[in-house]
C-alpha atoms as a PDB file:
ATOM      1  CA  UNK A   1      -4.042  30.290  24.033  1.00  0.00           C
ATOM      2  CA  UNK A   2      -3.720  34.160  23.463  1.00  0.00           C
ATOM      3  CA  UNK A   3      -6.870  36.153  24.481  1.00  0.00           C
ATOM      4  CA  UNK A   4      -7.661  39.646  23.807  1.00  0.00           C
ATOM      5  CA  UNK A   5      -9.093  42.300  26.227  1.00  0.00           C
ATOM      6  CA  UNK A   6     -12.650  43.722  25.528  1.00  0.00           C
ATOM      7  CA  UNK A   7     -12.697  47.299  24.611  1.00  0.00           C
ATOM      8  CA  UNK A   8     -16.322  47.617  26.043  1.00  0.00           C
ATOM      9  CA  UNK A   9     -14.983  46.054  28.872  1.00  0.00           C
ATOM     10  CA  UNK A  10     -11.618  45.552  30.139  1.00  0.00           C
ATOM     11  CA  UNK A  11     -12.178  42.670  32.303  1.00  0.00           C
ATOM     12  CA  UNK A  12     -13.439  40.425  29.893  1.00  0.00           C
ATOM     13  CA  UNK A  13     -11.151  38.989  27.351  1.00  0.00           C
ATOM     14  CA  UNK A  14     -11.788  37.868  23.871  1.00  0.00           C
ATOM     15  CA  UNK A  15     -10.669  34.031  23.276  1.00  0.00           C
ATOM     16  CA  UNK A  16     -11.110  34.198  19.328  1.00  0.00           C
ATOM     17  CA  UNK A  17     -11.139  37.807  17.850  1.00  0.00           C
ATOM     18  CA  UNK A  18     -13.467  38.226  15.142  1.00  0.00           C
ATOM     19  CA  UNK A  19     -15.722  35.438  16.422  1.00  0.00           C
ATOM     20  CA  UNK A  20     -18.750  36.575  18.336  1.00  0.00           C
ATOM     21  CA  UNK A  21     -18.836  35.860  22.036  1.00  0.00           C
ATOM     22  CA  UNK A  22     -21.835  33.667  21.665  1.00  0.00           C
ATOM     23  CA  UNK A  23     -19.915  31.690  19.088  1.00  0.00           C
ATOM     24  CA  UNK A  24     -16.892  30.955  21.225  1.00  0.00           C
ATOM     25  CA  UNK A  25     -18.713  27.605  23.402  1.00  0.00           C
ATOM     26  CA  UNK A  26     -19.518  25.895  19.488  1.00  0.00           C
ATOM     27  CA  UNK A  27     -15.282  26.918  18.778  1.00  0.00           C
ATOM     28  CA  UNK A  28     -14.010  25.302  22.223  1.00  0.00           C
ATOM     29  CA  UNK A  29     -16.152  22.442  21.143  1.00  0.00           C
ATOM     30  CA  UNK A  30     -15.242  21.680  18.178  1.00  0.00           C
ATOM     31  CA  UNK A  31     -11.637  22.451  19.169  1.00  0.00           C
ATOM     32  CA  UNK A  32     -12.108  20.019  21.778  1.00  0.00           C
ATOM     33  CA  UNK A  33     -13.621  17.248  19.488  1.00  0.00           C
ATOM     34  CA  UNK A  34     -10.869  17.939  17.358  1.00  0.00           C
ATOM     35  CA  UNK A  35      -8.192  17.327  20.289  1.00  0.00           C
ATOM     36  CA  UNK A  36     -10.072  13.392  21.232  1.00  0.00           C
ATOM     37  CA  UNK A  37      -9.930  12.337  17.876  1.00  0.00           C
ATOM     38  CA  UNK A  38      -6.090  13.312  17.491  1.00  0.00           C
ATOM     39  CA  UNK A  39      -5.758  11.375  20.928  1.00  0.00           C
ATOM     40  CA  UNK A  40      -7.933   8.575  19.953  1.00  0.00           C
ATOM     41  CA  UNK A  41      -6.172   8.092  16.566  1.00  0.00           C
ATOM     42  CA  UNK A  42      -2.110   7.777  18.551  1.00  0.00           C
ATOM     43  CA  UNK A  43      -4.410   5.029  21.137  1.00  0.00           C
ATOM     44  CA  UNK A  44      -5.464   3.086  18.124  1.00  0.00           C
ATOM     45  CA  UNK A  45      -2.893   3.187  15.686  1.00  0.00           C
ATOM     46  CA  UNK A  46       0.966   1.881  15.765  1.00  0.00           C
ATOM     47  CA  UNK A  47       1.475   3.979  12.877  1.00  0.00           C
ATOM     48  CA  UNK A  48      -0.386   6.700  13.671  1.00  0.00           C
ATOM     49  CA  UNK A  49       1.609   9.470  11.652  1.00  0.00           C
ATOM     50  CA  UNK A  50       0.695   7.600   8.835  1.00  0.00           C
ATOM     51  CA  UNK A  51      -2.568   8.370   9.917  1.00  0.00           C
ATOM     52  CA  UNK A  52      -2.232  12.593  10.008  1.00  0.00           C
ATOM     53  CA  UNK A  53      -0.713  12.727   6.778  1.00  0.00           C
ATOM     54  CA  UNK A  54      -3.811  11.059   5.453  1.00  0.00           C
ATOM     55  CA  UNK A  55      -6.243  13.499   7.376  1.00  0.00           C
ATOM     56  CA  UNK A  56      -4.260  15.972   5.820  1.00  0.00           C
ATOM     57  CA  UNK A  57      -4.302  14.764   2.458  1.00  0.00           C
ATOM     58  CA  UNK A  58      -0.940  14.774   2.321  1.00  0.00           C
ATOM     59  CA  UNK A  59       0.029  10.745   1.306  1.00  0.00           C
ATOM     60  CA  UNK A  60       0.980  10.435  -2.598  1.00  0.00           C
ATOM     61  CA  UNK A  61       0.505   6.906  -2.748  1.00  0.00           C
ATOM     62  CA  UNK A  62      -2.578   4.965  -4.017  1.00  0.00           C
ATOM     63  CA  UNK A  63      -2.925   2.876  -1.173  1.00  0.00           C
ATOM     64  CA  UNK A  64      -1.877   2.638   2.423  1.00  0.00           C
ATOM     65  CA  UNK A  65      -1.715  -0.037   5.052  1.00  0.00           C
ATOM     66  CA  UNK A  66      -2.802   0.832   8.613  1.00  0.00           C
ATOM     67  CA  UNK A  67      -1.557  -0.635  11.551  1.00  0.00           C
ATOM     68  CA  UNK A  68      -3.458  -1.492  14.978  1.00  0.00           C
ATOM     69  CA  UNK A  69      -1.743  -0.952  18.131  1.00  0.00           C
ATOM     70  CA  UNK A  70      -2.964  -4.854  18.651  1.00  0.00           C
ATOM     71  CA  UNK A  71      -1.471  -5.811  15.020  1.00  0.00           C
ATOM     72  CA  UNK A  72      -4.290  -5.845  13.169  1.00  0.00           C
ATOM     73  CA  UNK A  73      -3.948  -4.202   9.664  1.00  0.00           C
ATOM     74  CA  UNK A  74      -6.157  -2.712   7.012  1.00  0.00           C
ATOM     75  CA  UNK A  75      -4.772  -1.730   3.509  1.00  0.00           C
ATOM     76  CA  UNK A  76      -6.905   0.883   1.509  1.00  0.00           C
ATOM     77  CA  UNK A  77      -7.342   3.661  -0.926  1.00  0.00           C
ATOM     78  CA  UNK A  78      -5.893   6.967   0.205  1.00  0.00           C
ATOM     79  CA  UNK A  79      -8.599   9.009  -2.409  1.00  0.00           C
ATOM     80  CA  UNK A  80     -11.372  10.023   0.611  1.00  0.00           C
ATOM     81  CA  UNK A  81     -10.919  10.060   3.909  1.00  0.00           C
ATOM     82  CA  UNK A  82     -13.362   7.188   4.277  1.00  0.00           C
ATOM     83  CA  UNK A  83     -12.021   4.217   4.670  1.00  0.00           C
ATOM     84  CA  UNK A  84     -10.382   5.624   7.954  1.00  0.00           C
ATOM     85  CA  UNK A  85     -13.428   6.267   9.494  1.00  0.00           C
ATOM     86  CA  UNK A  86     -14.918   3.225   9.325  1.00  0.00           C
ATOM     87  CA  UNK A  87     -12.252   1.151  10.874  1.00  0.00           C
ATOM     88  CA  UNK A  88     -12.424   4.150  13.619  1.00  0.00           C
ATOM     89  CA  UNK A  89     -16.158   3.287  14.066  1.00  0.00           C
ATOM     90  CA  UNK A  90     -15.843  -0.359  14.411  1.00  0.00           C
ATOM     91  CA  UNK A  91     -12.305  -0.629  16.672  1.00  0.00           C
ATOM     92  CA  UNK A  92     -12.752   2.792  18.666  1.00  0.00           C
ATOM     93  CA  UNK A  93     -15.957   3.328  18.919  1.00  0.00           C
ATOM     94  CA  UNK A  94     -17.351  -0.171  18.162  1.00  0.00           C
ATOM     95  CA  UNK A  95     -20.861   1.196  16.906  1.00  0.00           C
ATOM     96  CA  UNK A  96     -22.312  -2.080  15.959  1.00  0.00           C
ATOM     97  CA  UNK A  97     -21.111  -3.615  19.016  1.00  0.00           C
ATOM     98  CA  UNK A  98     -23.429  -1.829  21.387  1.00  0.00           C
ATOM     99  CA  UNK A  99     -25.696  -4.726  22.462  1.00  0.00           C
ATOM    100  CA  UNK A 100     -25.092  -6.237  25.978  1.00  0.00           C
ATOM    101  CA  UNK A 101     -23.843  -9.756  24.241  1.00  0.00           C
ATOM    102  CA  UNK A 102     -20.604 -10.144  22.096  1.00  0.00           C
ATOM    103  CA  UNK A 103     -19.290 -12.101  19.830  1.00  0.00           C
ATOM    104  CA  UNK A 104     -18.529 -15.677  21.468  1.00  0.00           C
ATOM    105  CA  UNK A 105     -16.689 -18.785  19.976  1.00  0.00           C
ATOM    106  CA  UNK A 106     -18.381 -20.965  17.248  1.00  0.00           C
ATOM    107  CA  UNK A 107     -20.849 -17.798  16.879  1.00  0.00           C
ATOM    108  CA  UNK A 108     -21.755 -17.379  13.072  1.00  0.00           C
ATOM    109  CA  UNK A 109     -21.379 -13.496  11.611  1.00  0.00           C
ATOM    110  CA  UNK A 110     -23.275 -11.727   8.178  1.00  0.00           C
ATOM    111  CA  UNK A 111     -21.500  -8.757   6.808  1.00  0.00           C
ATOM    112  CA  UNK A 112     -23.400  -7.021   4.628  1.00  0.00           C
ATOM    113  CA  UNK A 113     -21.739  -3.865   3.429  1.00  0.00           C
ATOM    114  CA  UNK A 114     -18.425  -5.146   4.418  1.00  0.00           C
ATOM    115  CA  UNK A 115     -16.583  -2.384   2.439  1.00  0.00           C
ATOM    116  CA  UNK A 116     -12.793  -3.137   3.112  1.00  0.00           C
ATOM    117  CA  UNK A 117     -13.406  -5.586   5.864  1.00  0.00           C
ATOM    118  CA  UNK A 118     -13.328  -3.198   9.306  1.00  0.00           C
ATOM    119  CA  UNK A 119     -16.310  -5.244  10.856  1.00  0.00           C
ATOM    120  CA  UNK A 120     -15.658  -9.014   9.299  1.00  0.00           C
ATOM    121  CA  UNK A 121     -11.735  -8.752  10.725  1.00  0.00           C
ATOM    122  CA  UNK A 122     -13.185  -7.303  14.130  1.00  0.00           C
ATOM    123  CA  UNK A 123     -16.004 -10.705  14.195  1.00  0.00           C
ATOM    124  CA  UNK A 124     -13.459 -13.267  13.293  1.00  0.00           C
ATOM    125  CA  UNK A 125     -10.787 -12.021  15.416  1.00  0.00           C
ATOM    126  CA  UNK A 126     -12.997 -11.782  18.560  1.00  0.00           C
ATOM    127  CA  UNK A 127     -13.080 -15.227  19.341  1.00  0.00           C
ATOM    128  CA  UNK A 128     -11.968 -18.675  18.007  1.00  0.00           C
ATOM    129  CA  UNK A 129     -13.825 -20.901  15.918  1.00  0.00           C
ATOM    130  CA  UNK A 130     -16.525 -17.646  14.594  1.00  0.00           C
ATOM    131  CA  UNK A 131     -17.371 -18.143  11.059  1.00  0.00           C
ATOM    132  CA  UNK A 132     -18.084 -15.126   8.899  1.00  0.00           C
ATOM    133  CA  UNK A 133     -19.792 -14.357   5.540  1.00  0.00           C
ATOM    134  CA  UNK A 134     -18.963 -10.801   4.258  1.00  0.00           C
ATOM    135  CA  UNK A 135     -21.135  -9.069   0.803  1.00  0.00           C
ATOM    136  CA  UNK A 136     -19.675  -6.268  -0.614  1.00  0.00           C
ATOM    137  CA  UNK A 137     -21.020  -5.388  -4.355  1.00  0.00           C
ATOM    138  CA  UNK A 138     -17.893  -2.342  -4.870  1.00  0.00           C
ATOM    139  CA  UNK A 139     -15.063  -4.401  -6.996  1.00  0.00           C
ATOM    140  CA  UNK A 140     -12.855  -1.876  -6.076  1.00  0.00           C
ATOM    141  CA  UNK A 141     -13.662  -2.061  -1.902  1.00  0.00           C
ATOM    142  CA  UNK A 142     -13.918  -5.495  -2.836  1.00  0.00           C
ATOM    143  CA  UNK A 143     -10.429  -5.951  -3.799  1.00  0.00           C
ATOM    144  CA  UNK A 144      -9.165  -4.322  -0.419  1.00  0.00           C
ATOM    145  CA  UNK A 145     -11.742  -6.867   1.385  1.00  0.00           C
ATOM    146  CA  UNK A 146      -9.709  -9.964  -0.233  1.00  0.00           C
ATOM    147  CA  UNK A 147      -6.393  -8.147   0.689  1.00  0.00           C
ATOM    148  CA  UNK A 148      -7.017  -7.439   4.248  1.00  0.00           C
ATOM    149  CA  UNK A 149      -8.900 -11.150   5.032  1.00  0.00           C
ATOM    150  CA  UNK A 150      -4.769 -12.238   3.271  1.00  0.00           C
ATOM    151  CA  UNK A 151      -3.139  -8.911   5.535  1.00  0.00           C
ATOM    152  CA  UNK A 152      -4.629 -10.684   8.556  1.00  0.00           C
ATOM    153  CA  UNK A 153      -4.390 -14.249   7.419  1.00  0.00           C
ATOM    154  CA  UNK A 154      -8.044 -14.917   8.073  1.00  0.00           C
ATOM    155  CA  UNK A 155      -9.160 -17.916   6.929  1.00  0.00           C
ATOM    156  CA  UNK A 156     -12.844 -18.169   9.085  1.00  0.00           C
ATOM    157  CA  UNK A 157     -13.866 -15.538   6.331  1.00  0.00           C
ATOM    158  CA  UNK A 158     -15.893 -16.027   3.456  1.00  0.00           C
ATOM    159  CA  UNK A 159     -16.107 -13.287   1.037  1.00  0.00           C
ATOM    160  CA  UNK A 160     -18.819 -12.364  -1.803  1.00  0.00           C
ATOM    161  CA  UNK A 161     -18.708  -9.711  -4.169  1.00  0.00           C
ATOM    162  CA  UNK A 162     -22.801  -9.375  -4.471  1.00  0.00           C
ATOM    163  CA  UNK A 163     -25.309  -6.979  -3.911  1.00  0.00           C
ATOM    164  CA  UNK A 164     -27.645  -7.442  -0.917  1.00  0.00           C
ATOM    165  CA  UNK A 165     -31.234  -6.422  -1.848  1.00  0.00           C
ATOM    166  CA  UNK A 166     -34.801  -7.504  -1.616  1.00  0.00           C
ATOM    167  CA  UNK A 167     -34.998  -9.273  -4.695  1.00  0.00           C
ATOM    168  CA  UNK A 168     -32.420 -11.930  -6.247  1.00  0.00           C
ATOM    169  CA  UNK A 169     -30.995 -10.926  -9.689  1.00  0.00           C
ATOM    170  CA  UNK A 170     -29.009  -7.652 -11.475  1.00  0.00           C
ATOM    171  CA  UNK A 171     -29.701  -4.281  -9.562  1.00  0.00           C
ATOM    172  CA  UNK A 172     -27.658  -0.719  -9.778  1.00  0.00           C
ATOM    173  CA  UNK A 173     -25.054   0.172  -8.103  1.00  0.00           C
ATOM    174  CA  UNK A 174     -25.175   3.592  -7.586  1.00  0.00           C
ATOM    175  CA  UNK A 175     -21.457   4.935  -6.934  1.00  0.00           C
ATOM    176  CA  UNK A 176     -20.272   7.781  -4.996  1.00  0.00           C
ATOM    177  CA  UNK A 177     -16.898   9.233  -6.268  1.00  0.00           C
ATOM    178  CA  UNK A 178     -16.517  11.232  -2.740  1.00  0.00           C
ATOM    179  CA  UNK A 179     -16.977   8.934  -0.785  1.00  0.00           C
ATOM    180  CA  UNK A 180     -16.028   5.055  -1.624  1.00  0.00           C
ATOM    181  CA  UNK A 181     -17.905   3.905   0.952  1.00  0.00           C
ATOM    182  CA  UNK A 182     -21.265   5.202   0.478  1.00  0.00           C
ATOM    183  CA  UNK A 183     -21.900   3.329  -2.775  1.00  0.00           C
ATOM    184  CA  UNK A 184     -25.867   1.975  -2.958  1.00  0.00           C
ATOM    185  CA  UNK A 185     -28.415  -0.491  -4.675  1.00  0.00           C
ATOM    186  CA  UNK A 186     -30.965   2.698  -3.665  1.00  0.00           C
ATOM    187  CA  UNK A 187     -30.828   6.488  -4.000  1.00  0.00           C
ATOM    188  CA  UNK A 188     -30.998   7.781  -0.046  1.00  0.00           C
ATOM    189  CA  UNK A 189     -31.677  10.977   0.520  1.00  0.00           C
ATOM    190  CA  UNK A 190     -27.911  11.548   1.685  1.00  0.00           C
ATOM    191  CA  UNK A 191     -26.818  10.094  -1.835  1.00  0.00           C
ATOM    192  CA  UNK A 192     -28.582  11.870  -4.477  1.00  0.00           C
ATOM    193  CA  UNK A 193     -26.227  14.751  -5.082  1.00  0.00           C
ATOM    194  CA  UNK A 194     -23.133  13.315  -4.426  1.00  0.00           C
ATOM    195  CA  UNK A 195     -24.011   9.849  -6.684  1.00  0.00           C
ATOM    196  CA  UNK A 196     -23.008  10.244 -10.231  1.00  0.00           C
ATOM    197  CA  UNK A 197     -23.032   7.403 -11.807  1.00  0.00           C
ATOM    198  CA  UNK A 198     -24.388   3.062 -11.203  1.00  0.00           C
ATOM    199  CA  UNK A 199     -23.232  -0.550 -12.635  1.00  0.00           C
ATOM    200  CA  UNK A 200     -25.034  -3.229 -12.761  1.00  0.00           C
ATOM    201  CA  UNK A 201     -24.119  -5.477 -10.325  1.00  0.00           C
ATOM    202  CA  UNK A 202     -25.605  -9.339  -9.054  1.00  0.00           C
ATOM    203  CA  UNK A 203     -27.707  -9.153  -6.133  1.00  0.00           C
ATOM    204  CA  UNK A 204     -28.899 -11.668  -3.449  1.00  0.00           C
ATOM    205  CA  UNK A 205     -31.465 -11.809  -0.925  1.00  0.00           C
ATOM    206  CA  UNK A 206     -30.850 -12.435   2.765  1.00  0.00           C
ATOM    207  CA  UNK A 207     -32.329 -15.546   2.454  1.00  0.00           C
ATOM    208  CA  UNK A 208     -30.513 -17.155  -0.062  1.00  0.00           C
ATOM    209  CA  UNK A 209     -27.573 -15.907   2.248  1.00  0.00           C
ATOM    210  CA  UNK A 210     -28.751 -17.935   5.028  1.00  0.00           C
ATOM    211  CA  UNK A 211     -29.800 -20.777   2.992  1.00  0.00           C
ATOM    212  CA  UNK A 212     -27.031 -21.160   0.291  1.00  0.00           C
ATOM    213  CA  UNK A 213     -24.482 -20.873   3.241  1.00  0.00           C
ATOM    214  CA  UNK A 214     -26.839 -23.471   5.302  1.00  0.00           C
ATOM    215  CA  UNK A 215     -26.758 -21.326   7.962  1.00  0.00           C
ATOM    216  CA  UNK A 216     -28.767 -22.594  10.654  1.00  0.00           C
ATOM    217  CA  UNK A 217     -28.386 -20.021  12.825  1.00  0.00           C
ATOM    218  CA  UNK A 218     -26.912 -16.460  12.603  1.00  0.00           C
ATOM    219  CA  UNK A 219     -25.588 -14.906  15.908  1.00  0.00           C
ATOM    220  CA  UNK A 220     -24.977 -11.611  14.627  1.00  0.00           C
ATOM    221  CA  UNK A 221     -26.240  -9.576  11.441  1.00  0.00           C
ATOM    222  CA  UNK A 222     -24.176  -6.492  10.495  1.00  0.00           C
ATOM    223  CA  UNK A 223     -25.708  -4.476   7.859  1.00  0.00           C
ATOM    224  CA  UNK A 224     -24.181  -1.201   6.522  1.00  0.00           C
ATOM    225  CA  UNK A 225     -25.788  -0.994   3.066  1.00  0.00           C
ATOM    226  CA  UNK A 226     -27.009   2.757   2.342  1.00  0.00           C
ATOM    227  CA  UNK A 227     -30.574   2.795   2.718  1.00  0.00           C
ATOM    228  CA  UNK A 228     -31.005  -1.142   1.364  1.00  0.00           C
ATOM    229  CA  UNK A 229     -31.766  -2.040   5.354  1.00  0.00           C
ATOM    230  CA  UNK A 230     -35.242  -1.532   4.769  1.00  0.00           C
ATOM    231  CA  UNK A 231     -36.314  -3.643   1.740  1.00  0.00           C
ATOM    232  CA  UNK A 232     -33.372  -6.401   2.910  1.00  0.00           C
ATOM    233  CA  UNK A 233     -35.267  -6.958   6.322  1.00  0.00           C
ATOM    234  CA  UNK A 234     -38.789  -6.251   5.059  1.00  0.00           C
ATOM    235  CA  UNK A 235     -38.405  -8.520   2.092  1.00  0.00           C
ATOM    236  CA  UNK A 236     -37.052 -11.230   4.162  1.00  0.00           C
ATOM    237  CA  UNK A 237     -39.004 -14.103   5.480  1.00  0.00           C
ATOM    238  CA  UNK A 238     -40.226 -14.912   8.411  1.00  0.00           C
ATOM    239  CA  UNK A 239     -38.382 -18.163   8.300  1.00  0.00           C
ATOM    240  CA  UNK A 240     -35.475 -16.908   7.788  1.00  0.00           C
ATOM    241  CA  UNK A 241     -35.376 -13.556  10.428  1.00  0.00           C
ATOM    242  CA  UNK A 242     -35.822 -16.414  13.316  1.00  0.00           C
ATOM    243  CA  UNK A 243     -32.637 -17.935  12.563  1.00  0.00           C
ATOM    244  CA  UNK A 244     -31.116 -14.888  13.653  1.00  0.00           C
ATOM    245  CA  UNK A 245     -30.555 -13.478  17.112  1.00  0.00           C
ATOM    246  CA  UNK A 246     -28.924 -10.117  16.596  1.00  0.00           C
ATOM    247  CA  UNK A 247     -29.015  -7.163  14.585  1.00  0.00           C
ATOM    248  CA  UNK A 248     -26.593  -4.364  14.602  1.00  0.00           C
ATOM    249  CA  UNK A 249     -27.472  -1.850  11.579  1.00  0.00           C
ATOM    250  CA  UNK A 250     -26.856   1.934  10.376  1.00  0.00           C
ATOM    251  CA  UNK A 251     -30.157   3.330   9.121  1.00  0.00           C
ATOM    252  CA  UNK A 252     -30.399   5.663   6.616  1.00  0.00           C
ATOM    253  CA  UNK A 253     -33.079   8.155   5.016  1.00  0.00           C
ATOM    254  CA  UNK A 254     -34.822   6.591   2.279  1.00  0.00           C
ATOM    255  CA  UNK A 255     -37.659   8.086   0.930  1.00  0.00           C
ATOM    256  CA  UNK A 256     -41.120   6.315   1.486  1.00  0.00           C
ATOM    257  CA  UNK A 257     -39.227   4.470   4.195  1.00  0.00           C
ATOM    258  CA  UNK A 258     -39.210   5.447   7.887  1.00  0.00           C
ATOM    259  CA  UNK A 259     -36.905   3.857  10.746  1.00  0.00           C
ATOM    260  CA  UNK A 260     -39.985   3.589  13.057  1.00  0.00           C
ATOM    261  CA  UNK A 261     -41.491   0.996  10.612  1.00  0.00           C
ATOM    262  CA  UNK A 262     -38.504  -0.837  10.394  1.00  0.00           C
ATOM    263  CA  UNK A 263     -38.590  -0.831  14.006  1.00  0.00           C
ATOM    264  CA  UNK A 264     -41.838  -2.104  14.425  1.00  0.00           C
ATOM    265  CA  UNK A 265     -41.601  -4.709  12.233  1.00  0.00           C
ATOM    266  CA  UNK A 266     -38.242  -5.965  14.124  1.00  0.00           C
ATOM    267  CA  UNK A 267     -40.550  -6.423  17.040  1.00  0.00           C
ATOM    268  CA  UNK A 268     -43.524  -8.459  15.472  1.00  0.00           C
ATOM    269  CA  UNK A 269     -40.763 -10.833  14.389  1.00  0.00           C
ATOM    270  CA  UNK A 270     -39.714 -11.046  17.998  1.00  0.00           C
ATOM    271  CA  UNK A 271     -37.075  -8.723  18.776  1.00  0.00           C
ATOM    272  CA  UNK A 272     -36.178  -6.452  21.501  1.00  0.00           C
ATOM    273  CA  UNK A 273     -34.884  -3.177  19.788  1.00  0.00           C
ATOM    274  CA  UNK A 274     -33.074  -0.359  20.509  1.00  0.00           C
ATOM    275  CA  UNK A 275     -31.944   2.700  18.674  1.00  0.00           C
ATOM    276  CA  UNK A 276     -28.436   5.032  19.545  1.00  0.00           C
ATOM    277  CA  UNK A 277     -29.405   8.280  20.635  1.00  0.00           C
ATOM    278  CA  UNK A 278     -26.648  10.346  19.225  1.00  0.00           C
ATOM    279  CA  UNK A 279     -26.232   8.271  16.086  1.00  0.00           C
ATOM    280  CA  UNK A 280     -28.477   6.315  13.197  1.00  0.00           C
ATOM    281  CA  UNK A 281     -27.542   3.015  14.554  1.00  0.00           C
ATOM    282  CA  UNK A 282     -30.199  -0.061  15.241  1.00  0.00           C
ATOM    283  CA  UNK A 283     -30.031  -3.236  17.334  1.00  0.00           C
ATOM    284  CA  UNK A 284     -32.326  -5.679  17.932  1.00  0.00           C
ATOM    285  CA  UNK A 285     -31.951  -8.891  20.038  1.00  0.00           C
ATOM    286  CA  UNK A 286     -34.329 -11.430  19.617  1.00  0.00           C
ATOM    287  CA  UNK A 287     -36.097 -12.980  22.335  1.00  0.00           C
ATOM    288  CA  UNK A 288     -36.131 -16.185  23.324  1.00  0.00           C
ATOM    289  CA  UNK A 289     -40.202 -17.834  23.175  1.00  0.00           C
ATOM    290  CA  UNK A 290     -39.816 -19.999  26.498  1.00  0.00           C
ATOM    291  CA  UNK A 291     -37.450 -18.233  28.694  1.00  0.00           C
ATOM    292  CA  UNK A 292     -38.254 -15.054  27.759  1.00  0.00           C
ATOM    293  CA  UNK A 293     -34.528 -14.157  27.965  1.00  0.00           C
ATOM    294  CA  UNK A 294     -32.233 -13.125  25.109  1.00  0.00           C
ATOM    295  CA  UNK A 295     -30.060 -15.119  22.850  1.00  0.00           C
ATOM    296  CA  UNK A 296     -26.570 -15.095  22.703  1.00  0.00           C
END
């Protein structure tokens, strides 16, 4: 890199000219956060070209399919840079994987907010025998869902296109033309400018998930739903929330809502939670009555 010398003083050289000296440690960092991304993007991806020209906005086609360096492969909309980033959070960074357990044979998986499928491929491809129920409400990340569960040749997957709410019935589906993704049953703080228009789409509560699925018990929760965590989990009963043993959420801002009751409430139903200290991410593991240890 080309520096400059001072002219106040010739020893000291200017790394970026026209960028005050203070300023140059928040440059090097984001330079260098720019640098482990490019890296982590060639470790993950076979076709990782593929992959710049879509950073770069440069990929004329509707859709692309994405290839994993361990064959797994995603197919999605090249209009936002979204859909990219989410299979980078669950296969690179694996943000809702963060609890001590994993995902273990015959283990039974809820998606909700499965977008394209990045988490419900990651569960059933972690072990054999793991059943998994994905909700998306979007038809059109809906239709990439279907297509990668086919692209992958899944067939432990079962996929809805429903809301996920507090309340069974027709809610709105607020939709968010920049990013496909961040789509909502409820207007988050994050949302409101960038949300311009809803649908009306059919909505389900997470216990008629667990009960029209007979789901007995539910090893893993995922839930990724824009700021419809909190009336999901507060609505739900009490009946249902001990039939499952983990939690792995992103929280958003809501207003009248607060992550700390969310949190509490989590541990009066008998869960040990945790929240990411860089990042709006949840987990709870419940804890088992008798033994006092967790559940798997």
């Amino acid at each position: 890199m080309r520096s400059i010398a001072n002219e106040n003083d010739p020893k000291k050289t200017v790394l970026f000219p026209g960028i005050k000296p203070k300023e140059h440690r928040k440059v090097l960092a984001a330079l260098n956060r720019k640098i482990t991304q490019a890296i982590d993007v060639v470790r993950l991806y076979r076709n990782w070209p593929m992959c710049f020209l879509y950073y770069l906005q440069l990929l004329r086609y509707p859709e692309v399919t994405y290839v994993l360096r361990n064959g797994i492969k995603f197919t999605a909309g090249t209009k936002d840079l979204t859909p990219i980033a989410t299979i980078n959070e669950v296969w690179l960074h694996q943000v809702y994987a963060h609890l001590k357990g994993d995902i273990e044979r015959g283990h039974t998986v809820v998606d909700i907010g499965a977008y394209i499928g990045s988490f419900s491929v990651f569960a059933a491809t972690r072990a054999e025998e793991v059943k998994v129920y994905c909700y998306e409400p979007s038809a059109e990340s809906f239709h990439f869902l279907l297509k990668n569960m086919e692209l992958n040749n899944l067939k432990n997957v079962k996929a809805f296109q429903l809301a996920v709410s507090g309340e069974r019935g027709k809610v709105r589906l607020y939709i968010n033309e920049k990013h496909s993704s961040m789509h909502s049953t409820v207007r988050t703080k994050d949302s409101v400018k960038t949300t311009d228009h809803c649908v009306e789409v059919n909505s389900v509560t997470l216990d008629d998930i667990l009960d029209q699925n007979e789901i007995d018990e539910c090893n893993w929760l995922k839930m990724d739903c824009e700021g419809a965590e909190y009336e999901i989990l507060l609505g739900t009963s009490e009946r249902t929330l001990s039939r499952i043993r983990n939690i792995s959420l992103e929280y958003h801002r809501v207003a009248n809502c607060h992550i700390n009751n969310l949190e509490g409430f989590l541990q009066d139903m008998g869960f040990n939670v945790e929240r990411a200290k860089k990042a709006r991410y949840l987990y709870a593991r419940r804890i088992h009555k008798s033994s006092g240890h967790f559940y798997k």
